[in-house]
PDB file of N, CA and C in Angstrom:
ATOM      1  N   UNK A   1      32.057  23.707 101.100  1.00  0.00           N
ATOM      2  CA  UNK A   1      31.537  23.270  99.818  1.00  0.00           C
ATOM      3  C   UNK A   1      32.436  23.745  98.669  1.00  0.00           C
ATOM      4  N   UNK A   2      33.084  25.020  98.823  1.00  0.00           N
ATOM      5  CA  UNK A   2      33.965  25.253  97.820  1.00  0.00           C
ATOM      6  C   UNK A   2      35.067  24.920  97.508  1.00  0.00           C
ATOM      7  N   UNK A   3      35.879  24.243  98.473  1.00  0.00           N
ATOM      8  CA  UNK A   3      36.812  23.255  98.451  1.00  0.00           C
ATOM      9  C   UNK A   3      36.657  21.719  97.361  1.00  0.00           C
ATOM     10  N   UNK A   4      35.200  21.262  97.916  1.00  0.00           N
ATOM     11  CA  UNK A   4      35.026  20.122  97.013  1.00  0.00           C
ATOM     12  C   UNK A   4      34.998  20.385  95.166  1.00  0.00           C
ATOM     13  N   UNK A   5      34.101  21.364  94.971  1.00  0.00           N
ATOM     14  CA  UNK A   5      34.309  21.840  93.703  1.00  0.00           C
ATOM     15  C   UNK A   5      35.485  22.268  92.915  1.00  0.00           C
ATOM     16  N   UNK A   6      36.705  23.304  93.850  1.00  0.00           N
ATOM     17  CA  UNK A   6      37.345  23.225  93.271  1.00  0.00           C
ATOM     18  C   UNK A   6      38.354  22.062  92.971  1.00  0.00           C
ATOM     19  N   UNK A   7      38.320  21.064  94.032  1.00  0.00           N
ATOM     20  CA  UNK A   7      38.933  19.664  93.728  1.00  0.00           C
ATOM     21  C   UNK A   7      38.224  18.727  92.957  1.00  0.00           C
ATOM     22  N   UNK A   8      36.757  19.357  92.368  1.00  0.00           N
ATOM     23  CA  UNK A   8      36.381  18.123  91.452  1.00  0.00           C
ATOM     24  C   UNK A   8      36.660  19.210  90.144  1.00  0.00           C
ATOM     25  N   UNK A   9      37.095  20.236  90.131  1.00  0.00           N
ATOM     26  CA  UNK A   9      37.309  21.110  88.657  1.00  0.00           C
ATOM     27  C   UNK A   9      38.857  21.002  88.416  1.00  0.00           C
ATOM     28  N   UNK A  10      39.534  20.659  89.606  1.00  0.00           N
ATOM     29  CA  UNK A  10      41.140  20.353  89.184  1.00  0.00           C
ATOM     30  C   UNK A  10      41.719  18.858  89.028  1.00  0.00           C
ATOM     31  N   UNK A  11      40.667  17.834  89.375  1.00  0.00           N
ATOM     32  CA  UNK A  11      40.523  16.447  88.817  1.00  0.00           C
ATOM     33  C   UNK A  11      39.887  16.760  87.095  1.00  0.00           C
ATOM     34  N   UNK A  12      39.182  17.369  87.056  1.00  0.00           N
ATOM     35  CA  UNK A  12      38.972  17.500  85.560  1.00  0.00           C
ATOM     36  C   UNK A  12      39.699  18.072  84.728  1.00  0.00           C
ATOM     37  N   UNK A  13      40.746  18.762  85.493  1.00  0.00           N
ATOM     38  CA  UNK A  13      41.293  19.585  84.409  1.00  0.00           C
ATOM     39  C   UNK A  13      42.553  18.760  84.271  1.00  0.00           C
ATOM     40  N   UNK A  14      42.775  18.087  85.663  1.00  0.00           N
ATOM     41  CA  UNK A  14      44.319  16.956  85.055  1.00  0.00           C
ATOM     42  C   UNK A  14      43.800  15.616  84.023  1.00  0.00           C
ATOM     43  N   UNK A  15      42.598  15.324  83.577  1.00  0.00           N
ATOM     44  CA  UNK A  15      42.176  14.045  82.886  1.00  0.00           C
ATOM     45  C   UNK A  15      41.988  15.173  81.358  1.00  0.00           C
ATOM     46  N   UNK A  16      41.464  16.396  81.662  1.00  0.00           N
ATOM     47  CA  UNK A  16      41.394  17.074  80.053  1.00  0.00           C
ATOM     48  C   UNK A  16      42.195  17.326  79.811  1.00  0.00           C
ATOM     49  N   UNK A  17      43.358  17.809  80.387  1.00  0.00           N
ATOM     50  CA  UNK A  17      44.936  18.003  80.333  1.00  0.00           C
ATOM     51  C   UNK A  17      45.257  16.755  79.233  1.00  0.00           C
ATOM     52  N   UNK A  18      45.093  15.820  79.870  1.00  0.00           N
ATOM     53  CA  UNK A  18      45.976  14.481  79.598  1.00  0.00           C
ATOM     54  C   UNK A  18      45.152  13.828  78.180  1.00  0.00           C
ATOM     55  N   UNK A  19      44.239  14.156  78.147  1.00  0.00           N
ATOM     56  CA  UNK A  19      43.482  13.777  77.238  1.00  0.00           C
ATOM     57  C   UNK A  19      43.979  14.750  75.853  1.00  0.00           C
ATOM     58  N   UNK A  20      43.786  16.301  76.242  1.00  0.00           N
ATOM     59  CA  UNK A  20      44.303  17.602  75.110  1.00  0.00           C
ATOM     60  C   UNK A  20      45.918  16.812  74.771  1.00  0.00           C
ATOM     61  N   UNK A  21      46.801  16.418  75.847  1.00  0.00           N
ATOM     62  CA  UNK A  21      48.073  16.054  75.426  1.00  0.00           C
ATOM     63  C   UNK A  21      47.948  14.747  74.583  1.00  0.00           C
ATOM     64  N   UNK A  22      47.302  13.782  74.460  1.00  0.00           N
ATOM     65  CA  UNK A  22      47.427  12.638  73.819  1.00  0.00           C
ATOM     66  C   UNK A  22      47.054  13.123  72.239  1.00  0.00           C
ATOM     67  N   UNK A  23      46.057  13.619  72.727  1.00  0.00           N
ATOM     68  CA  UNK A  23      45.925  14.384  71.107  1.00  0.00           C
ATOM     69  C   UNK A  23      46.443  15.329  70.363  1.00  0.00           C
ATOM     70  N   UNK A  24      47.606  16.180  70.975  1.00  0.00           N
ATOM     71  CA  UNK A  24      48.526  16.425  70.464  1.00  0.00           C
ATOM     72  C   UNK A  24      49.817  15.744  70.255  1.00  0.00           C
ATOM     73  N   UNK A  25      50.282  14.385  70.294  1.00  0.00           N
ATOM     74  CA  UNK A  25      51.424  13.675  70.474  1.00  0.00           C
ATOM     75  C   UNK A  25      50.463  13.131  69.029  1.00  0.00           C
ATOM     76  N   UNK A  26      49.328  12.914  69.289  1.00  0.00           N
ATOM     77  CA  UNK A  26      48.773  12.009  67.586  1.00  0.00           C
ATOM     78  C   UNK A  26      49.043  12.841  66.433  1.00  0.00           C
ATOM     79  N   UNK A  27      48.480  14.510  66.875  1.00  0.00           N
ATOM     80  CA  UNK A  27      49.037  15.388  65.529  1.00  0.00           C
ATOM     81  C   UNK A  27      50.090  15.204  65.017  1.00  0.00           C
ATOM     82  N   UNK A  28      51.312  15.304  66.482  1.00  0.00           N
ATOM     83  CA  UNK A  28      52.781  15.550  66.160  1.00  0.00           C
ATOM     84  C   UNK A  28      53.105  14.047  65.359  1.00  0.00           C
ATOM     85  N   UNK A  29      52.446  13.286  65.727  1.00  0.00           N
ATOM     86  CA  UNK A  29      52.838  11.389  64.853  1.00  0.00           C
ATOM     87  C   UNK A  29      53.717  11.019  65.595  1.00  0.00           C
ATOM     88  N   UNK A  30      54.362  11.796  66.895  1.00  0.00           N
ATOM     89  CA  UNK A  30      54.686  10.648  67.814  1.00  0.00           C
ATOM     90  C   UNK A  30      54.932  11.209  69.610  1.00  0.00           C
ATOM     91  N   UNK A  31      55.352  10.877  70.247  1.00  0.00           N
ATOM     92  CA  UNK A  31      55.271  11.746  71.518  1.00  0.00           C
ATOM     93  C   UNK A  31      56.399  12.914  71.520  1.00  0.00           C
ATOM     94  N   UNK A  32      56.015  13.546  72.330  1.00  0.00           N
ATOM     95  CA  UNK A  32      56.647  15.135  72.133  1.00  0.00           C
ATOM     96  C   UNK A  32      58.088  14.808  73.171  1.00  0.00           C
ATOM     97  N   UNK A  33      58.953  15.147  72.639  1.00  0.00           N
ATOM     98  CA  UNK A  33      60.553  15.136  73.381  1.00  0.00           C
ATOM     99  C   UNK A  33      60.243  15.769  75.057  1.00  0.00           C
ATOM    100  N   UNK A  34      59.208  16.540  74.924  1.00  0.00           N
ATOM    101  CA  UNK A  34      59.546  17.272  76.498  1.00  0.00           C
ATOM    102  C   UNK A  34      57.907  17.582  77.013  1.00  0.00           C
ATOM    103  N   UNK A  35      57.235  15.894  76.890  1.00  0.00           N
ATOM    104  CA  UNK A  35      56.367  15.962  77.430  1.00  0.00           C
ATOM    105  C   UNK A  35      56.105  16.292  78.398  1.00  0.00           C
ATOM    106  N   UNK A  36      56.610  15.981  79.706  1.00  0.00           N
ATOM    107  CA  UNK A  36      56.459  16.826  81.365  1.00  0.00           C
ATOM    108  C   UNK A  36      56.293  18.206  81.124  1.00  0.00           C
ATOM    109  N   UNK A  37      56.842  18.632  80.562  1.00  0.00           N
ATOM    110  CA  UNK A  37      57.002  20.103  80.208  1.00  0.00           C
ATOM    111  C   UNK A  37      55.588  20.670  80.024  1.00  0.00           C
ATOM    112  N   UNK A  38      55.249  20.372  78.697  1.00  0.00           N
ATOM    113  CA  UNK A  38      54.406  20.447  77.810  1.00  0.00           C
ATOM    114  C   UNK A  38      53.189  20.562  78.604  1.00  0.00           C
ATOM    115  N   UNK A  39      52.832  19.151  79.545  1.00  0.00           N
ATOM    116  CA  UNK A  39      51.927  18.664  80.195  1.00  0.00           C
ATOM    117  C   UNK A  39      51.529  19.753  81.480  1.00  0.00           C
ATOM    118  N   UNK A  40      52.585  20.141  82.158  1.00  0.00           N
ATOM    119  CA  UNK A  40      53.213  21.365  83.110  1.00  0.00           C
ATOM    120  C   UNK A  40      52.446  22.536  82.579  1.00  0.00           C
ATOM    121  N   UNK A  41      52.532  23.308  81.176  1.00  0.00           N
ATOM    122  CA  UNK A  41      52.616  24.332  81.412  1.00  0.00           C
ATOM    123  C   UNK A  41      50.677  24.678  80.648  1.00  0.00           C
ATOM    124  N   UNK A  42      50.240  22.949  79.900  1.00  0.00           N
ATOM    125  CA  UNK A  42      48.801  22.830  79.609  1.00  0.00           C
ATOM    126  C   UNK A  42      48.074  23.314  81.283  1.00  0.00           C
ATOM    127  N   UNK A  43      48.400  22.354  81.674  1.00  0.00           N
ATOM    128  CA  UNK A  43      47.864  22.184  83.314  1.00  0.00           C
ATOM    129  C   UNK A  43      47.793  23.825  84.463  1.00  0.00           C
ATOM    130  N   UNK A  44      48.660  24.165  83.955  1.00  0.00           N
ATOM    131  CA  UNK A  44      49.257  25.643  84.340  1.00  0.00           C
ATOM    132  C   UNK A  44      48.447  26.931  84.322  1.00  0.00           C
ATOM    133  N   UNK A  45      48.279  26.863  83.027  1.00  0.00           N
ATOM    134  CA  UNK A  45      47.740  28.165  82.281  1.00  0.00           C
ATOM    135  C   UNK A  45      46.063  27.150  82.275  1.00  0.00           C
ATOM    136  N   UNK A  46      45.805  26.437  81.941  1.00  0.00           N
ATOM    137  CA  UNK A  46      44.294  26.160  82.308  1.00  0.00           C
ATOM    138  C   UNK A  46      43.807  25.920  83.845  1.00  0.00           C
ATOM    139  N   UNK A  47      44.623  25.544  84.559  1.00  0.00           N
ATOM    140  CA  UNK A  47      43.931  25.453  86.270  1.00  0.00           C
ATOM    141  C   UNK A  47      43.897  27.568  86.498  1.00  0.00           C
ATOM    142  N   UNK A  48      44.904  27.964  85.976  1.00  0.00           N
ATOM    143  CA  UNK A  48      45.219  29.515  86.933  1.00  0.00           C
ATOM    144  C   UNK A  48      43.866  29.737  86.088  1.00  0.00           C
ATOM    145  N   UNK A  49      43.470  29.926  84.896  1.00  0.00           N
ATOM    146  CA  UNK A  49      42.502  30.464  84.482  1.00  0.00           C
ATOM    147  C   UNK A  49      41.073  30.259  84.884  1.00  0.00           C
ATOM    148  N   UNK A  50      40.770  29.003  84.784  1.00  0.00           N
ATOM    149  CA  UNK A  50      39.814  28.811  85.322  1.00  0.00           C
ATOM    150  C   UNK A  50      39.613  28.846  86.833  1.00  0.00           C
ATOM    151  N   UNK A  51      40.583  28.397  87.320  1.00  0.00           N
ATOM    152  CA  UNK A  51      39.974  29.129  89.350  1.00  0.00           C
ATOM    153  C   UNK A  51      39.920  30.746  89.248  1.00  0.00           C
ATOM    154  N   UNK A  52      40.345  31.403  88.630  1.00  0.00           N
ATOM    155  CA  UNK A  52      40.322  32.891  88.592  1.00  0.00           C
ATOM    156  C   UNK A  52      38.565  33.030  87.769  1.00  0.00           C
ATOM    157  N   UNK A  53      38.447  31.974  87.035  1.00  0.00           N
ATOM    158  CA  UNK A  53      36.847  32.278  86.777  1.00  0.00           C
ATOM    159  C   UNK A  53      36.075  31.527  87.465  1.00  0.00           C
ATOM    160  N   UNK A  54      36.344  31.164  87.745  1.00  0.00           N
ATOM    161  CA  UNK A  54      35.246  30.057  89.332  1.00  0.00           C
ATOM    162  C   UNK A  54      35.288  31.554  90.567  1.00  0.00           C
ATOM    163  N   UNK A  55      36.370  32.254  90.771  1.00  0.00           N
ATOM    164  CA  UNK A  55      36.520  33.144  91.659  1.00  0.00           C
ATOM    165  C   UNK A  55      35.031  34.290  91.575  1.00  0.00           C
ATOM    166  N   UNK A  56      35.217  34.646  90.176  1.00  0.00           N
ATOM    167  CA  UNK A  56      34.593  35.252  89.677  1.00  0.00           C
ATOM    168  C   UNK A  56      33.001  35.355  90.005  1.00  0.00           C
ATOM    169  N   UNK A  57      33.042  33.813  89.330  1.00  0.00           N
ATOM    170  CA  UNK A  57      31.283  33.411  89.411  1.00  0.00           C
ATOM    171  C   UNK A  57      30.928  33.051  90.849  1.00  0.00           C
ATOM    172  N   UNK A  58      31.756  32.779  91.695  1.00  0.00           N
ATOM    173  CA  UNK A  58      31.217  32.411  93.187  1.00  0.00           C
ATOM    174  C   UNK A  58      30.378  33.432  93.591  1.00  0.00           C
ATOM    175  N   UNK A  59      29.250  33.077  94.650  1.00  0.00           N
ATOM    176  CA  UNK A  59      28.841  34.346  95.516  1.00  0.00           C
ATOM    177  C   UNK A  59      30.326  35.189  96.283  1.00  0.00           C
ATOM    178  N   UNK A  60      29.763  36.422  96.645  1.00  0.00           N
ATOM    179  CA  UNK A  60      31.141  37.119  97.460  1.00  0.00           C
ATOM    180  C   UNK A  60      30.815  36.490  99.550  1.00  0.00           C
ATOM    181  N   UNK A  61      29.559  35.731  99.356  1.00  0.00           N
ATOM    182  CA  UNK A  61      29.820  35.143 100.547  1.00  0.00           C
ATOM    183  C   UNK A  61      30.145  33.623 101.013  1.00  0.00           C
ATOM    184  N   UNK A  62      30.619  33.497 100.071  1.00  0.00           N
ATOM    185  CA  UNK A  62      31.562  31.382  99.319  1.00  0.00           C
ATOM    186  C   UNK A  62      33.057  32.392 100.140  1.00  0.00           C
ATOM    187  N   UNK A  63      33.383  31.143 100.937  1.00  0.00           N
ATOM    188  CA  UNK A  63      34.517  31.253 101.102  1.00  0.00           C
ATOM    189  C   UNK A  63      35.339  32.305 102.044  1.00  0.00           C
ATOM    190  N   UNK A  64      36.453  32.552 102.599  1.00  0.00           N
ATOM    191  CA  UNK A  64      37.457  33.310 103.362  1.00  0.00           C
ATOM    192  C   UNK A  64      37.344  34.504 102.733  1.00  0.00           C
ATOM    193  N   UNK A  65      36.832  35.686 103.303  1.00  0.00           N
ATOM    194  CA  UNK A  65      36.881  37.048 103.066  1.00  0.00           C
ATOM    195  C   UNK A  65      38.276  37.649 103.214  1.00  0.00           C
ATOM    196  N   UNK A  66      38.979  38.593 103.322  1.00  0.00           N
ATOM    197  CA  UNK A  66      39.862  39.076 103.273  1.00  0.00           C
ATOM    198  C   UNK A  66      39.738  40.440 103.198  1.00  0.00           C
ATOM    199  N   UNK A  67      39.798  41.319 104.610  1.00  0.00           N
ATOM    200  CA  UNK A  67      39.312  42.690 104.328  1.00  0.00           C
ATOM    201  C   UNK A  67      40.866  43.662 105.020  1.00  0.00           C
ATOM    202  N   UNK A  68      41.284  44.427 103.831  1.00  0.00           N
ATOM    203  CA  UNK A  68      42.644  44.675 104.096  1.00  0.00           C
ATOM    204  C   UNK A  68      42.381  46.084 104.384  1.00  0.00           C
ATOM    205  N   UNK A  69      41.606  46.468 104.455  1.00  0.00           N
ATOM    206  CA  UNK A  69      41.157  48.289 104.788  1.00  0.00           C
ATOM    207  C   UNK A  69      41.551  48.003 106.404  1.00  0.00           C
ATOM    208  N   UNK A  70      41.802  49.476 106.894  1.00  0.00           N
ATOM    209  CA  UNK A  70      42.306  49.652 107.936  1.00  0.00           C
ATOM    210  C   UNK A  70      41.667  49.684 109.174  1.00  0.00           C
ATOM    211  N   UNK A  71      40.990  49.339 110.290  1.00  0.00           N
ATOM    212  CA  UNK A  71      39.849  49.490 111.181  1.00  0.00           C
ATOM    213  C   UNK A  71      40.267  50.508 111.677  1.00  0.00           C
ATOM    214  N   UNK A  72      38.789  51.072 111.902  1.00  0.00           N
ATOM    215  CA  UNK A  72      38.907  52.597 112.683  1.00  0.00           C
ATOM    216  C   UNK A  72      39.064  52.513 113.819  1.00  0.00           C
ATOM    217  N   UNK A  73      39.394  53.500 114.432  1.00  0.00           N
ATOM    218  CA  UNK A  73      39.025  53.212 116.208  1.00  0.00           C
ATOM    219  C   UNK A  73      37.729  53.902 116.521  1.00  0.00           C
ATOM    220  N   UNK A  74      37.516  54.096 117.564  1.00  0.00           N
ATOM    221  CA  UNK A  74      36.131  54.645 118.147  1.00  0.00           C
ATOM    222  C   UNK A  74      36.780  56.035 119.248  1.00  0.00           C
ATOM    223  N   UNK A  75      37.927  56.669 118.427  1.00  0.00           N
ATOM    224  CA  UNK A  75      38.662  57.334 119.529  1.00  0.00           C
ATOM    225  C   UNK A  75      37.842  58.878 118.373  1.00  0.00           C
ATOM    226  N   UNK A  76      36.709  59.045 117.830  1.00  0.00           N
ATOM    227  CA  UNK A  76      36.858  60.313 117.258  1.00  0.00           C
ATOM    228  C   UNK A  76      36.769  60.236 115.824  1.00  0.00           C
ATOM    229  N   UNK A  77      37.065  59.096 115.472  1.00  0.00           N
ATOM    230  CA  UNK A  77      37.306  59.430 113.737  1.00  0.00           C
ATOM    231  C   UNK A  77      38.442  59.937 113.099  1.00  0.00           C
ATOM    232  N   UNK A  78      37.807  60.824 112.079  1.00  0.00           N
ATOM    233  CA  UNK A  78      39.258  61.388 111.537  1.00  0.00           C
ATOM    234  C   UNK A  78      39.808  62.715 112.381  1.00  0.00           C
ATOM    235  N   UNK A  79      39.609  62.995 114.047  1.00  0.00           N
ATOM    236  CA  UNK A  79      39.934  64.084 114.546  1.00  0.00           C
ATOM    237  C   UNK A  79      41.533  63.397 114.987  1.00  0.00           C
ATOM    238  N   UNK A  80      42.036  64.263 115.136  1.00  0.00           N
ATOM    239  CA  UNK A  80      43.619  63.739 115.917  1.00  0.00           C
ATOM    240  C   UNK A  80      43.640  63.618 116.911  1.00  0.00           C
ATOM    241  N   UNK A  81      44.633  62.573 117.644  1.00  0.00           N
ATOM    242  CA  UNK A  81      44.250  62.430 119.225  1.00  0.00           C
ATOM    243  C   UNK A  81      44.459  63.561 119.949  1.00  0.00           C
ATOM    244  N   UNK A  82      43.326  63.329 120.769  1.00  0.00           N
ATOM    245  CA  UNK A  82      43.741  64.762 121.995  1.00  0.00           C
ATOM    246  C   UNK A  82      44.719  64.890 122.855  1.00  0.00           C
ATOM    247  N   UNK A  83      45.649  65.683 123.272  1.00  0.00           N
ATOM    248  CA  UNK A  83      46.316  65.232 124.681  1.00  0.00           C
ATOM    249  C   UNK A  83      45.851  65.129 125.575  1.00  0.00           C
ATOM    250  N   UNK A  84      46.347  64.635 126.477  1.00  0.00           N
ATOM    251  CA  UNK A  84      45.793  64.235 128.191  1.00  0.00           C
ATOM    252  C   UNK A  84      46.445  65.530 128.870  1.00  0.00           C
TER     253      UNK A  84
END
């Protein structure tokens, strides 16, 4: 399910993108010399932001966990191994 959302929040953000850019080419009174650019770095800085707040607001059980702590063994804990 979180897949679909974030592909219906990054379809919205390339049509508000494009929409924020048209309306800045009307301020400027005509199109901007390095529109790709422009368009690039709108798209950029608003997709990273907002999936980092979609991250946020998700439950912590949405999605691929990622647990980088180290597993223990069952040899003892924190004692050092014994010799044989």
């Amino acid at each position: 399910m979180e897949i679909v959302l974030f592909t219906g929040v990054g379809v919205a953000l390339y049509l508000g993108c494009d929409r924020l850019l048209v309306f800045l080419e009307r301020l400027h009174g005509e199109p901007l010399p390095q529109r790709n650019i422009v368009f690039f770095v709108l798209i950029l800085v608003l997709s990273l932001s907002t999936f980092s707040f979609m991250r946020l607001l998700l439950p912590a059980d949405e999605g691929p966990q990622y647990n980088n702590q180290e597993q223990q063994t069952s040899d003892g804990g924190d004692q050092p191994p014994q010799p044989h």
